[in-house]
N, C-alpha and C. Protein backbone atom coordinates (compact mmCIF):
# COMPACT_ATOMS: atom_id res chain seq x y z
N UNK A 1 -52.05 -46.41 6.10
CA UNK A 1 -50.97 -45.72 6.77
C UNK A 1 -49.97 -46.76 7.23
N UNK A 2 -48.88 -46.48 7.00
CA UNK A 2 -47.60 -47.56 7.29
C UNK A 2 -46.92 -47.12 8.81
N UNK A 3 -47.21 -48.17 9.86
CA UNK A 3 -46.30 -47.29 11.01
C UNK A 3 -44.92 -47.78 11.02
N UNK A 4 -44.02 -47.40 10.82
CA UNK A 4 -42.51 -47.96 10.90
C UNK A 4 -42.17 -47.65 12.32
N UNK A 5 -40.79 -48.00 12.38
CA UNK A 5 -40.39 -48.08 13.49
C UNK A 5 -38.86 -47.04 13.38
N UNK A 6 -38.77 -47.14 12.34
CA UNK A 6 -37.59 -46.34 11.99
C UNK A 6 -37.61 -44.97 12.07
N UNK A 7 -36.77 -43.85 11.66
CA UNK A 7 -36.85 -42.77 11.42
C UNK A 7 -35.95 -42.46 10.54
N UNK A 8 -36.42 -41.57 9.42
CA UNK A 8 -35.65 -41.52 7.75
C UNK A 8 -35.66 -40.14 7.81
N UNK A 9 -34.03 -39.51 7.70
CA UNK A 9 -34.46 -38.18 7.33
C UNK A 9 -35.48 -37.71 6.17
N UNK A 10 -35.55 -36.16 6.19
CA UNK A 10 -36.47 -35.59 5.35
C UNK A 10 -36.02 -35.97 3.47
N UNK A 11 -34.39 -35.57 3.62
CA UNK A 11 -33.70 -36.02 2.15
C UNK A 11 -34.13 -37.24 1.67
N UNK A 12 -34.82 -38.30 2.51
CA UNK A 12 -34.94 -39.55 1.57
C UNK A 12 -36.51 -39.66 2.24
N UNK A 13 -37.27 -38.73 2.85
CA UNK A 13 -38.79 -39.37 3.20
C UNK A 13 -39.30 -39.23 1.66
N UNK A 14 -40.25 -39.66 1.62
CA UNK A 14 -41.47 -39.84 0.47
C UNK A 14 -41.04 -40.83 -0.28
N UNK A 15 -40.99 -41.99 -0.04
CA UNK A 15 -40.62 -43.42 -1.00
C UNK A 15 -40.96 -43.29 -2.45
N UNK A 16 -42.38 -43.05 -2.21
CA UNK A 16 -43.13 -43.06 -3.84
C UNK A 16 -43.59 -41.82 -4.21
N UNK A 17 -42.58 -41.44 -5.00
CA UNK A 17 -42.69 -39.67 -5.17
C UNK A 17 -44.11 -39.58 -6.49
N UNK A 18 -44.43 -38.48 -6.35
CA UNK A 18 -45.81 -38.30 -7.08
C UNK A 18 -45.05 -37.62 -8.09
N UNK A 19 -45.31 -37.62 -9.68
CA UNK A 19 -45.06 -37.19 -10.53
C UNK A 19 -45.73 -36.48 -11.84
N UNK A 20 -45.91 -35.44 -11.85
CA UNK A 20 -46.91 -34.43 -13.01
C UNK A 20 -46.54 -33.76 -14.06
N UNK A 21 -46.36 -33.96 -15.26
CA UNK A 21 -46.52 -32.27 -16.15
C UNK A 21 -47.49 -31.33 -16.10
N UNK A 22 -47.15 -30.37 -16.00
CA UNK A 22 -47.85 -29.30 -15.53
C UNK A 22 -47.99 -28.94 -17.39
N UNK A 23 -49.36 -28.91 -18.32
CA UNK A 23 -49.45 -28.18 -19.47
C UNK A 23 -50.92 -27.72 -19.47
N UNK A 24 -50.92 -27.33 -20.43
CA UNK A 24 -52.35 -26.40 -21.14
C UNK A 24 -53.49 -27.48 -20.44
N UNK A 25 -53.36 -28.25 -20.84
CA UNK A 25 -54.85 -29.04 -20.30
C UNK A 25 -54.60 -29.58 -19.21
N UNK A 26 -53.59 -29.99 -18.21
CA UNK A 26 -53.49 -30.14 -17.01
C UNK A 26 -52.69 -29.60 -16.05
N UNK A 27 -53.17 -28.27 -15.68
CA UNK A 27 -52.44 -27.00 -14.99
C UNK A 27 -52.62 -27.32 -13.43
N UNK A 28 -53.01 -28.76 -13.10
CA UNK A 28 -53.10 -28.93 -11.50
C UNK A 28 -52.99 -30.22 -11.37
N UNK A 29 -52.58 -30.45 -9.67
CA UNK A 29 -52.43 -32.04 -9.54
C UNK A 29 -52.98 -31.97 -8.49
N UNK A 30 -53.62 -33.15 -7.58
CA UNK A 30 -54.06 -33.42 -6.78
C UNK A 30 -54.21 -34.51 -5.91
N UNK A 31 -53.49 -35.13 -4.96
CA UNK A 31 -53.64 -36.31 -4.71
C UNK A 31 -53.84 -36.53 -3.10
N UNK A 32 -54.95 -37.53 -2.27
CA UNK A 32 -54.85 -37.66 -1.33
C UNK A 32 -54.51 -39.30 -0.90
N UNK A 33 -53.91 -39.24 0.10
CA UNK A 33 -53.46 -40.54 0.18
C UNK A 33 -53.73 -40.86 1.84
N UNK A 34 -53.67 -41.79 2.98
CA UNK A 34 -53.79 -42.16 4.37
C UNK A 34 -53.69 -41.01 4.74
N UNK A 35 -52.05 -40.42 4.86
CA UNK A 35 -51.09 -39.39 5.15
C UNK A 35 -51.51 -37.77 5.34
N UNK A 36 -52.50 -37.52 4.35
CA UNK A 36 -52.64 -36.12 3.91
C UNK A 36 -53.19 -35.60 2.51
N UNK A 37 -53.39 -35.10 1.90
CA UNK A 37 -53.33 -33.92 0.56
C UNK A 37 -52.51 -32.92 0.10
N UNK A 38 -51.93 -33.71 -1.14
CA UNK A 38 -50.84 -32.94 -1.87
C UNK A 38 -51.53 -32.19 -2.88
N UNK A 39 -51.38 -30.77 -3.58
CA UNK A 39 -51.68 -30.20 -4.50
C UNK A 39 -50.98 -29.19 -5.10
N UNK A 40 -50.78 -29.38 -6.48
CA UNK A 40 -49.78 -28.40 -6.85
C UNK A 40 -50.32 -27.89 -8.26
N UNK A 41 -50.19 -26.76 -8.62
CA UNK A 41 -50.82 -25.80 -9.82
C UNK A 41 -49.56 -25.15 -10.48
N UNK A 42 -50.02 -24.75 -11.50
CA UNK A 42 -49.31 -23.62 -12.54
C UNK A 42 -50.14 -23.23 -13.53
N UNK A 43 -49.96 -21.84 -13.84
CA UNK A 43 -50.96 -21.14 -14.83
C UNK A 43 -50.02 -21.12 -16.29
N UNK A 44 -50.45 -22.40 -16.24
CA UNK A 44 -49.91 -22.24 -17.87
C UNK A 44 -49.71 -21.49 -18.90
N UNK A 45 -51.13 -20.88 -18.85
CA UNK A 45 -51.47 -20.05 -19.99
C UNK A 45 -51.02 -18.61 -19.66
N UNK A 46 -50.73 -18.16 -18.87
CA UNK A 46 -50.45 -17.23 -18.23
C UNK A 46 -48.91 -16.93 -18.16
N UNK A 47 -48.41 -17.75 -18.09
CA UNK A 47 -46.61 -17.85 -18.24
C UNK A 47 -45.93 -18.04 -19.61
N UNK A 48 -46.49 -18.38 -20.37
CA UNK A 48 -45.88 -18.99 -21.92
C UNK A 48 -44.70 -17.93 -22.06
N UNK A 49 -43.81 -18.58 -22.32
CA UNK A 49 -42.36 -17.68 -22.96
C UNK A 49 -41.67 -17.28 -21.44
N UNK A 50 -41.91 -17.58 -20.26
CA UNK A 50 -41.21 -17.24 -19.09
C UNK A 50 -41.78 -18.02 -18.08
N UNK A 51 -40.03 -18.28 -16.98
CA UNK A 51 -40.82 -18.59 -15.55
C UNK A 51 -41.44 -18.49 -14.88
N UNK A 52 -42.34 -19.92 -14.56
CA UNK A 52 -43.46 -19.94 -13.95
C UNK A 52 -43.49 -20.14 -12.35
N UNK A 53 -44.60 -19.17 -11.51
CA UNK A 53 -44.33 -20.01 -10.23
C UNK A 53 -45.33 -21.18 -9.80
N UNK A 54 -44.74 -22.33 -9.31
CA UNK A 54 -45.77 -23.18 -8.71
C UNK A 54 -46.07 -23.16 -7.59
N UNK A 55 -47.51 -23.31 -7.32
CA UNK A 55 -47.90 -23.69 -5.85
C UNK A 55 -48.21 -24.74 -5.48
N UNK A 56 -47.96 -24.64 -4.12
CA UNK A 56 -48.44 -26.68 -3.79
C UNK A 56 -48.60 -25.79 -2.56
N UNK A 57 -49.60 -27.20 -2.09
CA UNK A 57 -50.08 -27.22 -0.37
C UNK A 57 -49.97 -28.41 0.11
N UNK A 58 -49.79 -28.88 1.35
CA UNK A 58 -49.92 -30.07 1.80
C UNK A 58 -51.01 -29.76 3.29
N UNK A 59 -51.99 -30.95 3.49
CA UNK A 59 -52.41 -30.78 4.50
C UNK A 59 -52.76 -32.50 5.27
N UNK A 60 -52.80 -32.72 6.82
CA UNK A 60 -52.46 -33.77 7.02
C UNK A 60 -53.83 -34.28 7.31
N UNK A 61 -54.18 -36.03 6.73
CA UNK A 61 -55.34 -36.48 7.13
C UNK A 61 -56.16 -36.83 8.19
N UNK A 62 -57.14 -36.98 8.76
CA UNK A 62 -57.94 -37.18 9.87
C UNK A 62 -57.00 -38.14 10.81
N UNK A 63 -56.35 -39.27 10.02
CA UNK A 63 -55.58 -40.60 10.59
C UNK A 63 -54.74 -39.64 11.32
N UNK A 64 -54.02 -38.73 10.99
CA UNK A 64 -52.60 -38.71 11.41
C UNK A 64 -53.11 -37.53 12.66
N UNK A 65 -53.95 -36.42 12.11
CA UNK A 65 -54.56 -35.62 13.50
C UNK A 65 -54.77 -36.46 14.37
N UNK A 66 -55.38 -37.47 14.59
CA UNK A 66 -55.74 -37.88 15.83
C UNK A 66 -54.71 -38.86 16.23
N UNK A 67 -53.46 -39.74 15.92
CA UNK A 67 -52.42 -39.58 16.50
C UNK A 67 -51.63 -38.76 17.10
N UNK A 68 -51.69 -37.57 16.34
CA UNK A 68 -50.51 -36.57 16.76
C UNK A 68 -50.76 -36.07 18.38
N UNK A 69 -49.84 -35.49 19.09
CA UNK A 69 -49.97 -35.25 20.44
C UNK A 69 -49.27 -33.79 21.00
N UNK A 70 -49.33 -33.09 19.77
CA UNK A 70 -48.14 -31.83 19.71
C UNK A 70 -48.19 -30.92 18.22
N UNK A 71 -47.70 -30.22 18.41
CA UNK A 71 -47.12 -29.79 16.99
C UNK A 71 -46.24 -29.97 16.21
N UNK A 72 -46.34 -29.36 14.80
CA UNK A 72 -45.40 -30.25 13.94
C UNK A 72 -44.32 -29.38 14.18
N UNK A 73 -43.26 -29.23 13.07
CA UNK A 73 -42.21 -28.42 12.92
C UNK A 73 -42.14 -29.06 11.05
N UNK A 74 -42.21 -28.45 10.10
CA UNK A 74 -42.04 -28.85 9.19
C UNK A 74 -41.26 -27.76 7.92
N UNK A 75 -40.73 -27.96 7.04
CA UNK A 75 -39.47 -27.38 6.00
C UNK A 75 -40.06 -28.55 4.89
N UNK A 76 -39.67 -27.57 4.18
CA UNK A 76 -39.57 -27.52 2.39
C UNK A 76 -38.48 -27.08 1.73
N UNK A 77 -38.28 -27.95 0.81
CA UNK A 77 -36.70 -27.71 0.33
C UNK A 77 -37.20 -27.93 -2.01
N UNK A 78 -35.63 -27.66 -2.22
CA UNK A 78 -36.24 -27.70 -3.77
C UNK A 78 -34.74 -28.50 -4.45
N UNK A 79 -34.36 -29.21 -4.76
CA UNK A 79 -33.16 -29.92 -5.51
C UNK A 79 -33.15 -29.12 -6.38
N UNK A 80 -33.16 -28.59 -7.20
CA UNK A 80 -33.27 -27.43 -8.49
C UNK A 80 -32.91 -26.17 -8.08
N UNK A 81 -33.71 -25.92 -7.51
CA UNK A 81 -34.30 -24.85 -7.05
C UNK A 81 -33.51 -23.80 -5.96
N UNK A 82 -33.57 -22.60 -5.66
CA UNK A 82 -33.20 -21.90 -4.38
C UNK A 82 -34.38 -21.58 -3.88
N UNK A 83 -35.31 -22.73 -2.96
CA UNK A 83 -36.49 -22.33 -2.57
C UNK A 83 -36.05 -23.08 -0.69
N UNK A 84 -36.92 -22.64 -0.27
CA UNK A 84 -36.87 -23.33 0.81
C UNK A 84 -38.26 -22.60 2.08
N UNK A 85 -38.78 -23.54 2.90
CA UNK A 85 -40.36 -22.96 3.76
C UNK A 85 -39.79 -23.64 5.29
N UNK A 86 -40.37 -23.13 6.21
CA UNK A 86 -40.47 -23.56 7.14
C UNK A 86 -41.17 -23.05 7.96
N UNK A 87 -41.72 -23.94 9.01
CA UNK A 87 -42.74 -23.68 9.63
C UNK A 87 -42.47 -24.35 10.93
N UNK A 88 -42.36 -23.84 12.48
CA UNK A 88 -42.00 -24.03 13.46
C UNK A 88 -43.48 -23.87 14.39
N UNK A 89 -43.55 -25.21 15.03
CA UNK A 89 -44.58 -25.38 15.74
C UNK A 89 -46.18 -24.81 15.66
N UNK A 90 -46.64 -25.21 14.45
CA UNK A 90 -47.55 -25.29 13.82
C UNK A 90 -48.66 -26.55 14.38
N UNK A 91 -49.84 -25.85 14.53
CA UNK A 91 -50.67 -27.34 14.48
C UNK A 91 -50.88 -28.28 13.30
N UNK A 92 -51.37 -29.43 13.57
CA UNK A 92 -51.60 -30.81 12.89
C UNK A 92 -51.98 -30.58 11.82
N UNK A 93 -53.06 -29.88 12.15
CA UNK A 93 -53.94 -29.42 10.44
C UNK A 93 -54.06 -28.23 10.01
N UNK A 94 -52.87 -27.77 10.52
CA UNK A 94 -52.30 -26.47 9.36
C UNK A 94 -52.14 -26.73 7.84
N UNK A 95 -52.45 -25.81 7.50
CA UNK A 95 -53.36 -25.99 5.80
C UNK A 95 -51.42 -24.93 5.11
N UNK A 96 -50.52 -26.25 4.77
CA UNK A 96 -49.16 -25.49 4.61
C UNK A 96 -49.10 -25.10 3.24
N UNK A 97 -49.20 -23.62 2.97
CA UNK A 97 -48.75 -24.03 1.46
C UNK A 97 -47.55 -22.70 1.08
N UNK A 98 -47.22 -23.03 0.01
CA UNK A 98 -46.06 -21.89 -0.40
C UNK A 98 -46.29 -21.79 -2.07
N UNK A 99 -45.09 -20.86 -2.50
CA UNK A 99 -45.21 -21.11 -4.26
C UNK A 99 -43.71 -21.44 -4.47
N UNK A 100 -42.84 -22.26 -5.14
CA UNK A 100 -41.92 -22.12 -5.48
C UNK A 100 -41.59 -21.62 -7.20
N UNK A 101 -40.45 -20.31 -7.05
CA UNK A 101 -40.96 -19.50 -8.17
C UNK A 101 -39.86 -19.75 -9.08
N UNK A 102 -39.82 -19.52 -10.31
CA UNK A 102 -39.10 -19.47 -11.29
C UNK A 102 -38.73 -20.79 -12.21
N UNK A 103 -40.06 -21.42 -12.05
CA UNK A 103 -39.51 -22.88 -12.98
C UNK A 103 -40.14 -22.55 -14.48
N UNK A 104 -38.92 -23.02 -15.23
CA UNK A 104 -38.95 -22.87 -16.71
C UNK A 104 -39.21 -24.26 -17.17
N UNK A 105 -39.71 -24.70 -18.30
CA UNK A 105 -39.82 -25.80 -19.51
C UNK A 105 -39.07 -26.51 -19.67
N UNK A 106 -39.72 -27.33 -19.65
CA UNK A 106 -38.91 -28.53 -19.96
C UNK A 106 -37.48 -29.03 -19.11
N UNK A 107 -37.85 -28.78 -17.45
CA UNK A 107 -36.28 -28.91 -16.60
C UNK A 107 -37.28 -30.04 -15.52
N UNK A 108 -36.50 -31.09 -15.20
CA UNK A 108 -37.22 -32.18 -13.70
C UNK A 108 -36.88 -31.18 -12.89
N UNK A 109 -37.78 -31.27 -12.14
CA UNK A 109 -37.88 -30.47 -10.95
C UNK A 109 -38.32 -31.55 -9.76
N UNK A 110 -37.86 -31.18 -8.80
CA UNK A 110 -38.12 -32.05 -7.39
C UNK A 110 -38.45 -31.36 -5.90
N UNK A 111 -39.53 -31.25 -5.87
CA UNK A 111 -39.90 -30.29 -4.26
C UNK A 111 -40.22 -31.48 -3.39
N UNK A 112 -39.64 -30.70 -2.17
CA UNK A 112 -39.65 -31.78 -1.11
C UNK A 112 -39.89 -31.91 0.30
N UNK A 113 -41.01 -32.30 1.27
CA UNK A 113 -41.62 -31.34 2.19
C UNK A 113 -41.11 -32.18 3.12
N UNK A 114 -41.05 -32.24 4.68
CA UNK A 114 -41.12 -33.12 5.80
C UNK A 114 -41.65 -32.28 6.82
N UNK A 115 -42.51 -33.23 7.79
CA UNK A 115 -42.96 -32.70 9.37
C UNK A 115 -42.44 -33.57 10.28
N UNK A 116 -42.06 -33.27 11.50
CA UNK A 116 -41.93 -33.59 12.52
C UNK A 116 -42.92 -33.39 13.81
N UNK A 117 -43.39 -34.19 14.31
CA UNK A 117 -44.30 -34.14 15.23
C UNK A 117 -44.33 -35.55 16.80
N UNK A 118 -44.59 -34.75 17.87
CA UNK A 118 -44.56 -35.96 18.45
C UNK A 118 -45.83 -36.89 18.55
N UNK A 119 -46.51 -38.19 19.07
CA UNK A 119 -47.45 -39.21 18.59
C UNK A 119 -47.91 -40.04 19.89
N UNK A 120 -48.78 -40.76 19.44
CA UNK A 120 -49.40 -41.44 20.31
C UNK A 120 -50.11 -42.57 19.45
N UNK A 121 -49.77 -44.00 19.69
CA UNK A 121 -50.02 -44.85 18.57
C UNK A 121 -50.55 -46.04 19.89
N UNK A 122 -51.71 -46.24 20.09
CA UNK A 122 -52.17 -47.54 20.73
C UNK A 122 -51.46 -47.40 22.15
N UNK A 123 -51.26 -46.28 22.68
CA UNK A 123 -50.68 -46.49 23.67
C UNK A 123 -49.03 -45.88 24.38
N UNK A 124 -48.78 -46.10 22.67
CA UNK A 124 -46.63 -46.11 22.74
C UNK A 124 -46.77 -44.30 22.30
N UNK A 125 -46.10 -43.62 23.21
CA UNK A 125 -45.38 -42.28 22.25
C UNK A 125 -43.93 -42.71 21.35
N UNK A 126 -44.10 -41.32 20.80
CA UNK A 126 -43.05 -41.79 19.50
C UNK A 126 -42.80 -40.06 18.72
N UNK A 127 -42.22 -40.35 18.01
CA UNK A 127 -41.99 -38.91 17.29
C UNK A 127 -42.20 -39.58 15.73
N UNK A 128 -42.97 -38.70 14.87
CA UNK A 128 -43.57 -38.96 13.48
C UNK A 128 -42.60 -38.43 12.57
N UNK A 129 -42.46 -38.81 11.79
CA UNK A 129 -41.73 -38.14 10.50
C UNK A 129 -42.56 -38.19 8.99
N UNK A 130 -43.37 -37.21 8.99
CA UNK A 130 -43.82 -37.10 7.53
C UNK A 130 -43.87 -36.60 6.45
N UNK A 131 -43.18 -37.34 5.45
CA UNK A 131 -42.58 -36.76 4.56
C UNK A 131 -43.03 -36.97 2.97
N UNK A 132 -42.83 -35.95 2.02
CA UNK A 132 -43.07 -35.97 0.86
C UNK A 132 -42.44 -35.57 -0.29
N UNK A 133 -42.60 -36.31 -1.65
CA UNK A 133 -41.31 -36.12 -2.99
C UNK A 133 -42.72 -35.50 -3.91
N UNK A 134 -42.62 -34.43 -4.57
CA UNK A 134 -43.15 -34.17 -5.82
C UNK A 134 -42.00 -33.93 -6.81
N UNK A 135 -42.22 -34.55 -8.02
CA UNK A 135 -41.22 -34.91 -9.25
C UNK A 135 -42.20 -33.72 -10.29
N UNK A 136 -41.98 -33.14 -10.94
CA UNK A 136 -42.39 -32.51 -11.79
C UNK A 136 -41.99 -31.97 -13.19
N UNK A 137 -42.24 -30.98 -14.20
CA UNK A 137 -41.85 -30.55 -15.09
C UNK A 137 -43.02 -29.71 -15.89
N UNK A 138 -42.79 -28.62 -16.44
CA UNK A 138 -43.93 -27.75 -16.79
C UNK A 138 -43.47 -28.14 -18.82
N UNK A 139 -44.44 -28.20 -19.74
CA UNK A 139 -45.07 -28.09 -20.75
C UNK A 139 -45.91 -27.42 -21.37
N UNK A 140 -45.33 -26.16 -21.54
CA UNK A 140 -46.75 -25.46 -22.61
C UNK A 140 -47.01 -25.69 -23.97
N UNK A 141 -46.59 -26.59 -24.54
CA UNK A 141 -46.52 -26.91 -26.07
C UNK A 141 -46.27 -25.83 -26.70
N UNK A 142 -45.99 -24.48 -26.59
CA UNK A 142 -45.47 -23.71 -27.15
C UNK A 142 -43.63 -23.28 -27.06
N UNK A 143 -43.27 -23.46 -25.95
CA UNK A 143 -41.92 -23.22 -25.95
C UNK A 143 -41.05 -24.82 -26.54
N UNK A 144 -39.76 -24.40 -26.95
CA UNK A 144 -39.01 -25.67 -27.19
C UNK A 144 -38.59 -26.65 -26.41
N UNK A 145 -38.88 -27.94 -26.32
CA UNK A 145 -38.54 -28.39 -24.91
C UNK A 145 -37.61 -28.79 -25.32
N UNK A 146 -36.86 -28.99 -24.19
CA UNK A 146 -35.29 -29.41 -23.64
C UNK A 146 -35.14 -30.58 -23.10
N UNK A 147 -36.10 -31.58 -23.38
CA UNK A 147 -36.51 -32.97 -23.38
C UNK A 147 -36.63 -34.11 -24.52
N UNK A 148 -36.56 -34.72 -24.55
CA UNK A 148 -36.77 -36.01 -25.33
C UNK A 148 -37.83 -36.29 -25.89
N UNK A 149 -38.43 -36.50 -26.76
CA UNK A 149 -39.87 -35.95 -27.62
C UNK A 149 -40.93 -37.11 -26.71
N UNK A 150 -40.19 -38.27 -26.12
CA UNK A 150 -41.16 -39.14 -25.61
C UNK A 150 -41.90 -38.60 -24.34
N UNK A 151 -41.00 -37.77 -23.99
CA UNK A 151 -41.50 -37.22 -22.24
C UNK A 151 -42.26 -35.47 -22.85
N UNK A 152 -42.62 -34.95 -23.77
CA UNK A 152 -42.81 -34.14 -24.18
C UNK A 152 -44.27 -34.37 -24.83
N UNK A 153 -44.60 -35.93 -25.37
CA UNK A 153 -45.54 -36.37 -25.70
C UNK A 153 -46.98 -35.85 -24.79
N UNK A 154 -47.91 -34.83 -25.68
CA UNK A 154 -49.32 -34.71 -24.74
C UNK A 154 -49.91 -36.41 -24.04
N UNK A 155 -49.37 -37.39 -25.12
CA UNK A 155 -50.51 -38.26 -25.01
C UNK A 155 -49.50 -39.30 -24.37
N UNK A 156 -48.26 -39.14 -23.76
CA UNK A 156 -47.38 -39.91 -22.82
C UNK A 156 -48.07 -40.31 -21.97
N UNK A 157 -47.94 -41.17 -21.16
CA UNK A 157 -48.04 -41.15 -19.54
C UNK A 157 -47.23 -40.03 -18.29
N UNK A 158 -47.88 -39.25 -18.04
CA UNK A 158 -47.09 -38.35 -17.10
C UNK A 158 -47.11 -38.33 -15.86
N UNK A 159 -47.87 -39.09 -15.24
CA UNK A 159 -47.94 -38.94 -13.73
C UNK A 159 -47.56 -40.37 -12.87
N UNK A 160 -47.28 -40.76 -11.97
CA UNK A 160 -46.98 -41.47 -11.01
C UNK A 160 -47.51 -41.82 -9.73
N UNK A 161 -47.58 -42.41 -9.33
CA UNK A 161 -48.60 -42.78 -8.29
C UNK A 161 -47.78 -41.85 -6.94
N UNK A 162 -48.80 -41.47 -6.56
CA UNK A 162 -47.88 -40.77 -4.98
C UNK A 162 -48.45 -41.11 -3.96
N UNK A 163 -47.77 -41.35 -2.94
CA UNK A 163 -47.91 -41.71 -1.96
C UNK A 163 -47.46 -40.72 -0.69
N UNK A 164 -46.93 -40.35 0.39
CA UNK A 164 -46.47 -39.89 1.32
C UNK A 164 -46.02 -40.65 2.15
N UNK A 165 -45.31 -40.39 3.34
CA UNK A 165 -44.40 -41.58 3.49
C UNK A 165 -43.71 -40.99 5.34
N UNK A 166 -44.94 -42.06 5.95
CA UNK A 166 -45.01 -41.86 7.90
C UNK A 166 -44.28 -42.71 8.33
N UNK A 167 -43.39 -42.01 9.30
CA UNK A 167 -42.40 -43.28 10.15
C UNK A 167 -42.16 -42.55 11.24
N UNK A 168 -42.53 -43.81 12.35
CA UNK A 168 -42.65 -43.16 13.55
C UNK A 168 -41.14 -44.22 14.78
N UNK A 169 -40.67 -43.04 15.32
CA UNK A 169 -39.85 -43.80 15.95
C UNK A 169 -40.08 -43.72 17.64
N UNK A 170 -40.17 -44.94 18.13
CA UNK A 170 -40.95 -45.05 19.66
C UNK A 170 -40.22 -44.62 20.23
N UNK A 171 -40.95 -44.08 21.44
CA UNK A 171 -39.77 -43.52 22.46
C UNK A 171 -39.07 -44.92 23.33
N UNK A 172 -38.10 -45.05 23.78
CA UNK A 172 -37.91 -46.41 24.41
C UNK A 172 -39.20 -46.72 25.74
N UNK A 173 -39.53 -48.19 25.62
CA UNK A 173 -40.14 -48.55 26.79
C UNK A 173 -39.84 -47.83 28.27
């Protein structure tokens, strides 16, 4: 877990955005990191020839519950997309999830979550900012993609390391 000192809005939290194709043989992602658990699905097989909806959840790790000193306040947004979640004073380990609907083949897609919460770190209060980038794109090998045959490749590299991304800003001495 990284404690900063700064505070980054939600538009630029998640440094190291996690990145997936969603196809026939890998219809889910999953990643946990210090921060929390990201997970996001699509029924591949189930959508072929039309938009699909995805789901993702985020939920926050043991580390960050037992800092926290309050509730969060946290929003979801979509660069693509007309999606958007929010959630107003929610506890720590609220289990958040939503679907964002209507993603078609072969388009980058970018969902994008942040919480706000206030903290308690060794002593210092502070207010948390935790935030997250999922990069995506769906593949059923049946529709035509609208991509570049290299990023279309089953046997490409498709995913990216993800991370989540905590910055806490102290309250003054």
């Amino acid at each position: 877990m990284s404690l900063r000192t700064t505070f980054k809005p939600a538009s630029i939290a998640g440094v190291n955005e996690g990145r997936h194709t969603f196809k026939m043989s890998a219809p889910s992602y999953n990643r946990t990191d210090a921060n929390g658990t990201f997970d996001g699905q699509v029924n591949m097989a189930g959508t072929v020839g039309r938009p699909a909806p995805m789901a993702w959840s985020f939920t926050t790790s043991p580390a960050i519950r037992a800092i926290a000193t309050g509730k969060m306040d946290c929003t979801a947004g979509h660069q693509q997309l007309r999606y958007s979640d929010s959630h107003r004073g929610v506890p720590v380990d609220y289990h958040w999830h939503s679907t964002v609907p209507d993603n078609l083949r072969g388009k980058d897609y970018t969902l994008y979550g942040n919480c706000t919460f206030p903290v308690k770190v060794k002593g210092r209060a502070g207010k948390a900012n935790l935030g997250f980038r999922f990069n995506y794109n769906l593949f059923d090998g049946v529709s035509r993609p609208n991509r570049p045959a290299s990023d279309t490749d089953p046997n490409a590299a498709e995913e990216a390391s993800y991370t989540s991304d905590l910055q806490i800003a102290y309250d003054p001495a």
